[in-house]
C-alpha atoms as a PDB file:
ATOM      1  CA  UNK A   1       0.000   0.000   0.000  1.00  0.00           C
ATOM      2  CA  UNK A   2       1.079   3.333  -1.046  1.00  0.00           C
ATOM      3  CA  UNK A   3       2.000   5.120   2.182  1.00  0.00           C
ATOM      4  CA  UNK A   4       0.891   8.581   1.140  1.00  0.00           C
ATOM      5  CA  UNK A   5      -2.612   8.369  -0.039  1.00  0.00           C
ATOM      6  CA  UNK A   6      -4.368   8.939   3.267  1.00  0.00           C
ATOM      7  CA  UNK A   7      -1.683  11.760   4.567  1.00  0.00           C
ATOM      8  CA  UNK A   8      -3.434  14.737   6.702  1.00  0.00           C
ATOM      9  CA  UNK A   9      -6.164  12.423   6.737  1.00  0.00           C
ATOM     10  CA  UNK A  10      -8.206  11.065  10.385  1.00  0.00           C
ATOM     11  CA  UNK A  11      -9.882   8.353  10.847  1.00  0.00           C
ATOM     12  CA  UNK A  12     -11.262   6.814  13.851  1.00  0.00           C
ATOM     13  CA  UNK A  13     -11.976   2.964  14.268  1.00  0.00           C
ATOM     14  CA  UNK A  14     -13.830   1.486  16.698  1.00  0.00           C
ATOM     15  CA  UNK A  15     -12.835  -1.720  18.879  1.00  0.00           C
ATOM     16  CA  UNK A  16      -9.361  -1.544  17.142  1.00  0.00           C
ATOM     17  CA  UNK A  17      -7.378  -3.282  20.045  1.00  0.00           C
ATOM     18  CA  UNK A  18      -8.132  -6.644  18.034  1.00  0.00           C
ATOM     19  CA  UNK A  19      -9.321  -8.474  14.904  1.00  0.00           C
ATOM     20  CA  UNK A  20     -10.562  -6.684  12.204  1.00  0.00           C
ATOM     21  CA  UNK A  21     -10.230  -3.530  13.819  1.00  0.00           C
ATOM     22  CA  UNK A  22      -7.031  -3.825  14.605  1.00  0.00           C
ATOM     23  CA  UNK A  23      -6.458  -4.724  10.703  1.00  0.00           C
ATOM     24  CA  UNK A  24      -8.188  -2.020   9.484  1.00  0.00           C
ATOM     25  CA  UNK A  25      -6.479   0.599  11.814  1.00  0.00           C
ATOM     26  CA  UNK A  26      -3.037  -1.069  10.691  1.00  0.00           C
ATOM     27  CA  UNK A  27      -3.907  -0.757   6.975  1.00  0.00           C
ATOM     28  CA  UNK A  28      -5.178   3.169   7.164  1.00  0.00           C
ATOM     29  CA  UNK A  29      -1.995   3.793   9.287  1.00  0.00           C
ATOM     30  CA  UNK A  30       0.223   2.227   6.625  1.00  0.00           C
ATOM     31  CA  UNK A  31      -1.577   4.578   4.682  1.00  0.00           C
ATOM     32  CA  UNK A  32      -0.231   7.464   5.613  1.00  0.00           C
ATOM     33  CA  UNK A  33      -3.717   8.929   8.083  1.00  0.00           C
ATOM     34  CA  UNK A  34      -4.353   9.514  11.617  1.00  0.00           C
ATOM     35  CA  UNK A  35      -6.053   7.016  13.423  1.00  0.00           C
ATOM     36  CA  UNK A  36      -7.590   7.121  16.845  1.00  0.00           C
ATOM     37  CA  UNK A  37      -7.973   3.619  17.633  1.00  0.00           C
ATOM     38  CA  UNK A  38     -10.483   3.070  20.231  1.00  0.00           C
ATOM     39  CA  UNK A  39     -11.653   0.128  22.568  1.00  0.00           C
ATOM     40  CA  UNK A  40     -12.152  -0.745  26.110  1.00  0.00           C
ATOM     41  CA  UNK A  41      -8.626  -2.753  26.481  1.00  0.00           C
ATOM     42  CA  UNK A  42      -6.322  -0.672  28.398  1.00  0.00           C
ATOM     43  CA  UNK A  43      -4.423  -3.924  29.430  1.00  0.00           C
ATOM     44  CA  UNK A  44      -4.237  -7.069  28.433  1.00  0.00           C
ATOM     45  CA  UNK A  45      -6.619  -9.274  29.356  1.00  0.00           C
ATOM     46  CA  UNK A  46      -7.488 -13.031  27.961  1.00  0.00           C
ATOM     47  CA  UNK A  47      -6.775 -12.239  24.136  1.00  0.00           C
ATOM     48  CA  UNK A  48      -3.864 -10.339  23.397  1.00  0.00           C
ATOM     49  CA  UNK A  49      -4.290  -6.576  21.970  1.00  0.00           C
ATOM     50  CA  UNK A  50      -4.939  -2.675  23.670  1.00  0.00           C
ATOM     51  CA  UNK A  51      -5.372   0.652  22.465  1.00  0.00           C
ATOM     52  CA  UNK A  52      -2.272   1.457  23.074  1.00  0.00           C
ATOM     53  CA  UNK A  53      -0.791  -1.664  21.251  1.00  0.00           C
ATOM     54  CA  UNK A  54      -2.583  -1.205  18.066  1.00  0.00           C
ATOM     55  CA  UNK A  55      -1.594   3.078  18.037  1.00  0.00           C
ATOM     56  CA  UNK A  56       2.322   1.921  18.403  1.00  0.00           C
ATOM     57  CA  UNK A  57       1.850  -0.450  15.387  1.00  0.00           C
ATOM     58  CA  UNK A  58       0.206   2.066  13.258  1.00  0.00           C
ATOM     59  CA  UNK A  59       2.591   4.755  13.997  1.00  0.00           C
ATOM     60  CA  UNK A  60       5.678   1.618  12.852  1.00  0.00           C
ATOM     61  CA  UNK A  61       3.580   1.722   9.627  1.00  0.00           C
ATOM     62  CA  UNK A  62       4.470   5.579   8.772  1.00  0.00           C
ATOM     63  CA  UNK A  63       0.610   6.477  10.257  1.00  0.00           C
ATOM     64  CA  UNK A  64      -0.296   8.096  13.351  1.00  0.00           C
ATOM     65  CA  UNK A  65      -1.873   6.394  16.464  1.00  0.00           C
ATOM     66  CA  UNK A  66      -3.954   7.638  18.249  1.00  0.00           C
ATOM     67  CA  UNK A  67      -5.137   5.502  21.860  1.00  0.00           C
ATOM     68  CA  UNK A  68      -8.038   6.526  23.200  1.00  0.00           C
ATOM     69  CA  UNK A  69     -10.004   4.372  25.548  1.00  0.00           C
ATOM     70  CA  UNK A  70     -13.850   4.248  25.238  1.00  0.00           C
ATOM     71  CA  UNK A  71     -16.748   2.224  26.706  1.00  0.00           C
ATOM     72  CA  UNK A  72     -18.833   2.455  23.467  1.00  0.00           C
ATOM     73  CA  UNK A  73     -21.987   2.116  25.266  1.00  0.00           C
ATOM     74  CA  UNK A  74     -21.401   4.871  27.343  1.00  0.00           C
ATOM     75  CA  UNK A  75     -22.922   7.858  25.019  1.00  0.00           C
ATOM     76  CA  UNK A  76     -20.604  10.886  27.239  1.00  0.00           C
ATOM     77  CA  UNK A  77     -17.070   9.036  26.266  1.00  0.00           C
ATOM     78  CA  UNK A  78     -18.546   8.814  22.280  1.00  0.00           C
ATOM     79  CA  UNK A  79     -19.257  12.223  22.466  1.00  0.00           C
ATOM     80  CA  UNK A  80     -15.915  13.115  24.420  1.00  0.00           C
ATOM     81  CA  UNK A  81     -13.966  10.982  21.469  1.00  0.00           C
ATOM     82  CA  UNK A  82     -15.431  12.873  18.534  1.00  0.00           C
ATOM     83  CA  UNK A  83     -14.897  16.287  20.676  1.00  0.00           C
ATOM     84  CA  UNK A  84     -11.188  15.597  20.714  1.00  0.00           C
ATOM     85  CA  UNK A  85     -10.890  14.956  17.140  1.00  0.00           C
ATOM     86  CA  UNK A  86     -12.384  17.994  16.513  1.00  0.00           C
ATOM     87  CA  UNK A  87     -10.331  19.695  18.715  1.00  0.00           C
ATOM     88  CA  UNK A  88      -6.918  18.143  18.139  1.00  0.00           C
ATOM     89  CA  UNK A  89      -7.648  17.833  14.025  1.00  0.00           C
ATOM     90  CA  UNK A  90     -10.601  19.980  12.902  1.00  0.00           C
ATOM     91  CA  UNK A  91     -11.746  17.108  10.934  1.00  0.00           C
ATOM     92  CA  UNK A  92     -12.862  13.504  10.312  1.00  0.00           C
ATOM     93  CA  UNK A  93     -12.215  11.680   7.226  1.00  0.00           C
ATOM     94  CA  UNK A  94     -12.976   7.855   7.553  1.00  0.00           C
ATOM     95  CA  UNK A  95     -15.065   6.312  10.329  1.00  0.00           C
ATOM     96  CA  UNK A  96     -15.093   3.101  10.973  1.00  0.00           C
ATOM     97  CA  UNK A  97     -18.252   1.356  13.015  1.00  0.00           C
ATOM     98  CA  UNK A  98     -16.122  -2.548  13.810  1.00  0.00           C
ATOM     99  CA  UNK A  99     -16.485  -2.513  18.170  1.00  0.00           C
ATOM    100  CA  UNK A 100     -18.830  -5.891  18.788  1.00  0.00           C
ATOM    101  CA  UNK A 101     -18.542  -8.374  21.372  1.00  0.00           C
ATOM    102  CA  UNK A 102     -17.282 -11.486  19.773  1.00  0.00           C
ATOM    103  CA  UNK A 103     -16.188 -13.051  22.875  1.00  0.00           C
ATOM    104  CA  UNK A 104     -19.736 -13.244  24.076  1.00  0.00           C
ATOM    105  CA  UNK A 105     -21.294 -13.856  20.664  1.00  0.00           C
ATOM    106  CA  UNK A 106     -19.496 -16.586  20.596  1.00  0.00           C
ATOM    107  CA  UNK A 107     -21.510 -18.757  23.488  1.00  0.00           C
ATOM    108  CA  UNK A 108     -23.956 -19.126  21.083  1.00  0.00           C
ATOM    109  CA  UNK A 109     -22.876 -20.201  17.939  1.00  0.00           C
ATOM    110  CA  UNK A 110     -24.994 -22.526  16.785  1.00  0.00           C
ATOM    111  CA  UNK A 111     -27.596 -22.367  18.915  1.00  0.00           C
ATOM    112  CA  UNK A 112     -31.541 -22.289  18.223  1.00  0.00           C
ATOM    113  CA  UNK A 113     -32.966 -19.254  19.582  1.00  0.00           C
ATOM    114  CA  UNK A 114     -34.939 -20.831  22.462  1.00  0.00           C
ATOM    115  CA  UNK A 115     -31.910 -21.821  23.499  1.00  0.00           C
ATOM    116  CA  UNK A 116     -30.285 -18.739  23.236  1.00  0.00           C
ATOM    117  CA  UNK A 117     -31.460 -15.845  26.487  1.00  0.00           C
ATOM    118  CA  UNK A 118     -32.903 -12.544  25.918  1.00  0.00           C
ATOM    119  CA  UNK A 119     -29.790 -11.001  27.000  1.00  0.00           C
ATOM    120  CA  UNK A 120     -27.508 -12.181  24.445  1.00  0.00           C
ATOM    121  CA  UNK A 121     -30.098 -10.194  22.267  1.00  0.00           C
ATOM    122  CA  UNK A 122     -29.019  -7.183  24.560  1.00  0.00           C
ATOM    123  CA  UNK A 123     -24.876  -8.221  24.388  1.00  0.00           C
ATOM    124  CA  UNK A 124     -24.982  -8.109  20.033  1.00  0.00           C
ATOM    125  CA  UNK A 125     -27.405  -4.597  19.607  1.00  0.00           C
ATOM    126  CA  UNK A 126     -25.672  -2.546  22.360  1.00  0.00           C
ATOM    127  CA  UNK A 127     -22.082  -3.505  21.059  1.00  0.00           C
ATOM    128  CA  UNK A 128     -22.707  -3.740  17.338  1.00  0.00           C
ATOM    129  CA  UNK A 129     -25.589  -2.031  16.332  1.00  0.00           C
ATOM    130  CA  UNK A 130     -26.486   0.947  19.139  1.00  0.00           C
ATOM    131  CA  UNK A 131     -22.708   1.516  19.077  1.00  0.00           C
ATOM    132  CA  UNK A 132     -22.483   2.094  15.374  1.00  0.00           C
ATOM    133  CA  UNK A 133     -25.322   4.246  15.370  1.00  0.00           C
ATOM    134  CA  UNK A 134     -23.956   6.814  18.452  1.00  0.00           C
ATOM    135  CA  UNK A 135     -20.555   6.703  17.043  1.00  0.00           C
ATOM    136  CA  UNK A 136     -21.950   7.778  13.671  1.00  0.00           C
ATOM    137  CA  UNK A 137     -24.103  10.650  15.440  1.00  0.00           C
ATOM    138  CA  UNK A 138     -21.385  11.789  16.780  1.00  0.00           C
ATOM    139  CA  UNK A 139     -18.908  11.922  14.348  1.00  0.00           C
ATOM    140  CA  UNK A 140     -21.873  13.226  11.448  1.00  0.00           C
ATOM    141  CA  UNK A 141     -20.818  16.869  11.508  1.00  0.00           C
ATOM    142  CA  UNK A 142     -17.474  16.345  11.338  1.00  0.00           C
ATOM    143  CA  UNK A 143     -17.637  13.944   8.203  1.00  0.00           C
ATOM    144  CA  UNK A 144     -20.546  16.119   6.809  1.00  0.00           C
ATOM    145  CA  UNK A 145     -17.755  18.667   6.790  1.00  0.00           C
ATOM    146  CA  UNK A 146     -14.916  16.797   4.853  1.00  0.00           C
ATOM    147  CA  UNK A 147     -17.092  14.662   2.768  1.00  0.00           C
ATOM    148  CA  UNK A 148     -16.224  11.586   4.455  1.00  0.00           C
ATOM    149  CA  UNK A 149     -16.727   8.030   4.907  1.00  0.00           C
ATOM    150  CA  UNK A 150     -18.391   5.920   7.292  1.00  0.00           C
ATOM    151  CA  UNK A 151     -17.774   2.027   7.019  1.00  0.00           C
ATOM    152  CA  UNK A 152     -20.185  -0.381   9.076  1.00  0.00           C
ATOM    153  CA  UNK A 153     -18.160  -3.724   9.810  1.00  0.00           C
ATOM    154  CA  UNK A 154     -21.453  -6.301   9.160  1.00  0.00           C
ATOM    155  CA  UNK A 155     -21.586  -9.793   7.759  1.00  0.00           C
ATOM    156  CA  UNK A 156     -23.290 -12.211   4.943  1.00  0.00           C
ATOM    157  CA  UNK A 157     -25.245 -13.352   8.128  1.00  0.00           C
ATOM    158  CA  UNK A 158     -27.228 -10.239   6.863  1.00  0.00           C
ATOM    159  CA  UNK A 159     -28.266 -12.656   4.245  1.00  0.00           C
ATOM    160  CA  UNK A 160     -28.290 -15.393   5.178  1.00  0.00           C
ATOM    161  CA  UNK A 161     -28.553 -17.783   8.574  1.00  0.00           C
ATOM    162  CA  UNK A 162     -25.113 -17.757  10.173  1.00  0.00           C
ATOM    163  CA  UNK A 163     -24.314 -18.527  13.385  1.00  0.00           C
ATOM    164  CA  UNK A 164     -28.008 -17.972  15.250  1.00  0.00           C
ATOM    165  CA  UNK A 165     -30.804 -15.796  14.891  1.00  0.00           C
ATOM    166  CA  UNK A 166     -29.474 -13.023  17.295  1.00  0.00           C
ATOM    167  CA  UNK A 167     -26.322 -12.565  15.198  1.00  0.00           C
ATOM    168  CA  UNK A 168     -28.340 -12.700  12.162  1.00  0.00           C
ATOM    169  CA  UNK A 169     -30.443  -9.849  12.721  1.00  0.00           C
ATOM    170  CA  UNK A 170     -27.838  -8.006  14.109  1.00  0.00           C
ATOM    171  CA  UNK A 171     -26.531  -7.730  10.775  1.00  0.00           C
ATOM    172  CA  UNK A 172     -29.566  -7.061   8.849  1.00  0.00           C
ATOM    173  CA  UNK A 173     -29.959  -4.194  11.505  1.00  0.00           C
ATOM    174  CA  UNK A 174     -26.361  -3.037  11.053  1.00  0.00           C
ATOM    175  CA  UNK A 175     -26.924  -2.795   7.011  1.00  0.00           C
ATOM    176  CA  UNK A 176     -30.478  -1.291   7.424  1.00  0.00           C
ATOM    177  CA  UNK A 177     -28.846   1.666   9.267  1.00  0.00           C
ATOM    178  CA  UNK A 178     -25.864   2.071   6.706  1.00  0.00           C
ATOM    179  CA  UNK A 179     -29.076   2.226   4.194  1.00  0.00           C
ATOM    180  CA  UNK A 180     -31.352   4.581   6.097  1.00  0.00           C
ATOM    181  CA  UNK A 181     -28.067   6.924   7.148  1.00  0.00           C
ATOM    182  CA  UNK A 182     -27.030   6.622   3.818  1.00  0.00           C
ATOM    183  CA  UNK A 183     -30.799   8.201   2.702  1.00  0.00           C
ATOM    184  CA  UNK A 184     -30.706  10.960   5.421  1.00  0.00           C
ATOM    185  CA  UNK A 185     -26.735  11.869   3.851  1.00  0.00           C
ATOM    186  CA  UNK A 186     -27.460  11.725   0.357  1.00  0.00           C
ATOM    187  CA  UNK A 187     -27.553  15.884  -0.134  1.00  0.00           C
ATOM    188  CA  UNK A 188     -24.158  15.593   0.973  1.00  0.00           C
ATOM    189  CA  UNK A 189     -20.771  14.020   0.101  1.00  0.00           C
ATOM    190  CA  UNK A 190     -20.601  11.177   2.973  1.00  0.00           C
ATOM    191  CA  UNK A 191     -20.580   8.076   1.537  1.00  0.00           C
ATOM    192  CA  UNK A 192     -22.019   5.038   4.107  1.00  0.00           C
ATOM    193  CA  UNK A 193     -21.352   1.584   3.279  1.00  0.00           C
ATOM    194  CA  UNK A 194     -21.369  -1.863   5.164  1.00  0.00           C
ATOM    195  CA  UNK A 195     -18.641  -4.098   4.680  1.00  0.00           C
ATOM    196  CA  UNK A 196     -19.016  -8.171   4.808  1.00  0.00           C
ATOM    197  CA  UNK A 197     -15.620  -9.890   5.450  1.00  0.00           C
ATOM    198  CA  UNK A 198     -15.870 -13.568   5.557  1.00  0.00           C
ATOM    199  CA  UNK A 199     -14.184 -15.972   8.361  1.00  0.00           C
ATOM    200  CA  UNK A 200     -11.273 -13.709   9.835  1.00  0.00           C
ATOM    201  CA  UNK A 201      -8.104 -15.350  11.281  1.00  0.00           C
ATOM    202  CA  UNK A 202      -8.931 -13.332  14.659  1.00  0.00           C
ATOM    203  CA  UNK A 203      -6.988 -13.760  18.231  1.00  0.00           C
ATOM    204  CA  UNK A 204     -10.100 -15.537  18.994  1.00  0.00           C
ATOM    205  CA  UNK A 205      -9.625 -18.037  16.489  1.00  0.00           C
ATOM    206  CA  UNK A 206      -5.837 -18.163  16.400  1.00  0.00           C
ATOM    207  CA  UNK A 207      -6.813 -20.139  19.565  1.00  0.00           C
ATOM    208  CA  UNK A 208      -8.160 -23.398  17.308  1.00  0.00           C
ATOM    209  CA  UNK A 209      -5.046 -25.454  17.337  1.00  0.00           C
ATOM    210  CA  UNK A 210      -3.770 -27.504  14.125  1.00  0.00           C
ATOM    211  CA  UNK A 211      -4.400 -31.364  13.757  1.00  0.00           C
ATOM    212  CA  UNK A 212      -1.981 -33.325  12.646  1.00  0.00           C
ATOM    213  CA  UNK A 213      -2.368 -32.788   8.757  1.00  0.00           C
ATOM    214  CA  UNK A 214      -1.695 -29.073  10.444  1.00  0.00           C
ATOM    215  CA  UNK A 215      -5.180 -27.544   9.592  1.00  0.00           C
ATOM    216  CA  UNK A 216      -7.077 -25.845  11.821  1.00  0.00           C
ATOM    217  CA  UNK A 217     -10.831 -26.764  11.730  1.00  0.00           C
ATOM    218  CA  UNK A 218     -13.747 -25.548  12.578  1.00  0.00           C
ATOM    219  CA  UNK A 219     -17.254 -26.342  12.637  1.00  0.00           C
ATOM    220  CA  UNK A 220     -19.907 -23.864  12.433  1.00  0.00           C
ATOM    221  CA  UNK A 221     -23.049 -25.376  13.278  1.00  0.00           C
ATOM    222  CA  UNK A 222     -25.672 -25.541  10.668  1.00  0.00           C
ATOM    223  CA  UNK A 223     -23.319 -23.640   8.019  1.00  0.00           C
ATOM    224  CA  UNK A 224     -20.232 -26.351   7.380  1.00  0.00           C
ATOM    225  CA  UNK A 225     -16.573 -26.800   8.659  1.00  0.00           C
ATOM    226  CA  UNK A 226     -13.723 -24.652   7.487  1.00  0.00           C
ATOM    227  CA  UNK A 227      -9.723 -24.700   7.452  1.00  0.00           C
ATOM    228  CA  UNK A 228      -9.107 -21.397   9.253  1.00  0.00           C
ATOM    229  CA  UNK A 229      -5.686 -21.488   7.508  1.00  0.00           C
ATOM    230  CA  UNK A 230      -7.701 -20.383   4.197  1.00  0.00           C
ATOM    231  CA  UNK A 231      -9.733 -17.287   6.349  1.00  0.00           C
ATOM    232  CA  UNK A 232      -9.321 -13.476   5.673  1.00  0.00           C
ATOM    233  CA  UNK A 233      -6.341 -12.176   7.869  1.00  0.00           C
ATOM    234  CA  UNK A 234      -7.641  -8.760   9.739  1.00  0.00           C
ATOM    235  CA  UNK A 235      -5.588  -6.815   7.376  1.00  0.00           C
ATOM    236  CA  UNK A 236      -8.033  -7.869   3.890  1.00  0.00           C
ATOM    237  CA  UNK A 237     -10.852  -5.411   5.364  1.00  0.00           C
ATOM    238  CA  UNK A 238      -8.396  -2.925   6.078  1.00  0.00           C
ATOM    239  CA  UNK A 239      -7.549  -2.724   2.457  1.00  0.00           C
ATOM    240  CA  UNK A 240     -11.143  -2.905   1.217  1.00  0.00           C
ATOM    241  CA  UNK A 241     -11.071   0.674   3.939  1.00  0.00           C
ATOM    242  CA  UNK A 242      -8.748   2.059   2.396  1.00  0.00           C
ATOM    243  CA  UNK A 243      -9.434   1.272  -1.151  1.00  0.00           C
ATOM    244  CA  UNK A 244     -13.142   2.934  -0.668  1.00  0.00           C
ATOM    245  CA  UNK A 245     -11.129   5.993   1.387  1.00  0.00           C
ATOM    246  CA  UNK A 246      -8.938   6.636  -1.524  1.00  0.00           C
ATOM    247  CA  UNK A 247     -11.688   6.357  -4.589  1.00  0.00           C
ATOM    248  CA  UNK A 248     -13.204   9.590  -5.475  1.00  0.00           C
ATOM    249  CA  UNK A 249     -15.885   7.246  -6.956  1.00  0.00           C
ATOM    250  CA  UNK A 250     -16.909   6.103  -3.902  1.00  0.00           C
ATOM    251  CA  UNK A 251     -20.402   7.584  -3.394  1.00  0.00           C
ATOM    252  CA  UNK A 252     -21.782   5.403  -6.304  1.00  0.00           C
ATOM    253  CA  UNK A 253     -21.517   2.528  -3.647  1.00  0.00           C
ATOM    254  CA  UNK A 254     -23.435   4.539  -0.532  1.00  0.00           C
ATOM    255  CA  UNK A 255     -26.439   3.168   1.086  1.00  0.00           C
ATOM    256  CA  UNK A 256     -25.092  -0.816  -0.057  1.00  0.00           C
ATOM    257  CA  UNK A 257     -23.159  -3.467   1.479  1.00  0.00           C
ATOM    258  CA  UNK A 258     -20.055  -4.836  -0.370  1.00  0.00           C
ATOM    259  CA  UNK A 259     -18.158  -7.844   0.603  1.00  0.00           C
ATOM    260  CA  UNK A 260     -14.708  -7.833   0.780  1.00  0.00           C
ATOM    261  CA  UNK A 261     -13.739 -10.085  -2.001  1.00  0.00           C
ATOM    262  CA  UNK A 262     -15.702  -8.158  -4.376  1.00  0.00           C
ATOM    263  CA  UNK A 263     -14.017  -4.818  -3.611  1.00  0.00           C
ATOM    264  CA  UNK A 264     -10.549  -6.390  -3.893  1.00  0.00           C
ATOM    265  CA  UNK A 265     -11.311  -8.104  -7.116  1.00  0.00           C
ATOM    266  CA  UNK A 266     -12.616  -4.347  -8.114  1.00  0.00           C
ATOM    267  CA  UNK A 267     -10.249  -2.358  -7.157  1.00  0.00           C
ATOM    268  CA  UNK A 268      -7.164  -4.554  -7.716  1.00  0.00           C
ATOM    269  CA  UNK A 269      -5.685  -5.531  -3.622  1.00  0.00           C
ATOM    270  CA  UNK A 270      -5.487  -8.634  -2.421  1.00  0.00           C
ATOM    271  CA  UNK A 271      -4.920 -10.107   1.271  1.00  0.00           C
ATOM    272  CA  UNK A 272      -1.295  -9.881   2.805  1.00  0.00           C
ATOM    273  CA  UNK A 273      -0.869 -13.434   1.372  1.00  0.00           C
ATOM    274  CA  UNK A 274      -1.563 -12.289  -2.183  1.00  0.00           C
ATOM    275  CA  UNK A 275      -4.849 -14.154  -2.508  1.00  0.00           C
ATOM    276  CA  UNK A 276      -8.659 -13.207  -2.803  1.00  0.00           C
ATOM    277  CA  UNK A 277      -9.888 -15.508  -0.104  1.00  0.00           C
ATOM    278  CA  UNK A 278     -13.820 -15.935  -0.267  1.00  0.00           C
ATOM    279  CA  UNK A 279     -14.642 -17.383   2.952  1.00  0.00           C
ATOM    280  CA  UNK A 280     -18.749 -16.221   3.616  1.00  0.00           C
END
């Protein structure tokens, strides 16, 4: 990646201490942009990854990182984050809507939804669909102002069944609010998509030890078993990010969601490996 395209450029990405917001963060950073990288991991806890962690990296990668820890369903530190951007910056270029509880999503996999209690409902729309939507409140004058881009990290599970009905709708919800926001922006320049990655290699999964043909299975109930050796890495979403932050073509794709795969095969990146990997 070009390190100069996203120079005197901010972004902000939410739950970037891990996974695929960690990726993404990376990838902007490498970039050339600003990136506040926010999340509730201060230390380290049972996965590896903090704020802090993920602002050193980007700042290796010729970017610059910005920690900043935030409780995302806590509406006065959203507002407090976007505040500080405007204060230390003056603008907003790329937001990106990734922080969700996988961790806790993750009890359920599988599971029918009578099995599955009310408050998981509670766990996946507070931290991955409320979240995006007071993140993107927040941050809507400042990205009104530079044209911007806000990216909603969602899922084929939009789609189609994956994983349980909770997570499911989840994702429909997640894309119906990149449409809707997408409706209420379109006299202005922001562009609003939802991304779909397929099966990332996360921390969480880097747990799934190798057999002794040295792949490392996993089966997804109801959906089939996968070789996690042939997932995404974190870093493939990142580049669909910055591929849609650098197009000036961009708002033909507002209001829809785009899977990863299909933007790299569009715009010409591949993974860190070199392939296309279509996982979901």
């Amino acid at each position: 990646m070009n390190g100069i395209m996203l120079t005197d450029r901010v972004a902000v990405v939410t739950g970037a201490s891990r996974g695929i917001g960690k990726g993404i963060a990376l990838e902007l950073g490498a970039a050339g942009a600003t990136v506040y990288v926010t999340g509730r991991s201060e230390h380290t806890g049972q996965l590896p990854g903090t704020v802090a962690g993920t602002a050193a990296e980007v700042d290796a990668l010729g970017g610059r990182g910005v920690p900043f820890v935030c409780d995302h369903r806590d509406d006065e530190a959203v507002a407090r984050l976007f505040e500080t951007v405007r204060a230390e910056h003056g603008r907003l270029d790329v937001l990106v809507n990734n922080v969700y509880n996988s961790p806790a999503s993750a009890r359920w996999l599988g599971k029918r939804f009578w099995d599955v209690p009310p408050a998981a409902w509670d766990e996946g729309f507070d931290i991955g669909v409320r979240s995006h939507y007071a993140a993107a409140h927040f941050a809507a004058p400042l990205l009104i102002e530079s044209g911007g881009l806000i990216v909603d990290i969602s899922s084929p599970g939009a789609d189609h069944f994956t994983h349980n009905v909770v997570y499911g709708v989840g994702k429909a919800a997640v894309d119906r609010l990149t449409a809707d926001m997408a409706h209420d922006l379109a006299d202005t320049e922001v562009t609003v998509v939802s991304l779909w990655p397929g099966i990332v290699n996360t921390e969480l999964l880097q747990l799934v030890p190798a057999d002794a043909q040295g792949r490392r299975m996993i089966t997804l109930p109801g959906e089939g078993t996968f070789d996690l050796n042939d997932a995404e890495s974190p870093h493939f979403a990142g580049r669909a990010v910055v591929a849609l932050a650098t197009d000036p073509g961009r708002r033909d794709r507002t209001g829809r969601a785009w899977r990863v795969a299909d933007l790299a095969e569009a715009y010409g990146f591949t993974d860190v490996d070199g392939r296309v990997p279509r996982t979901g």
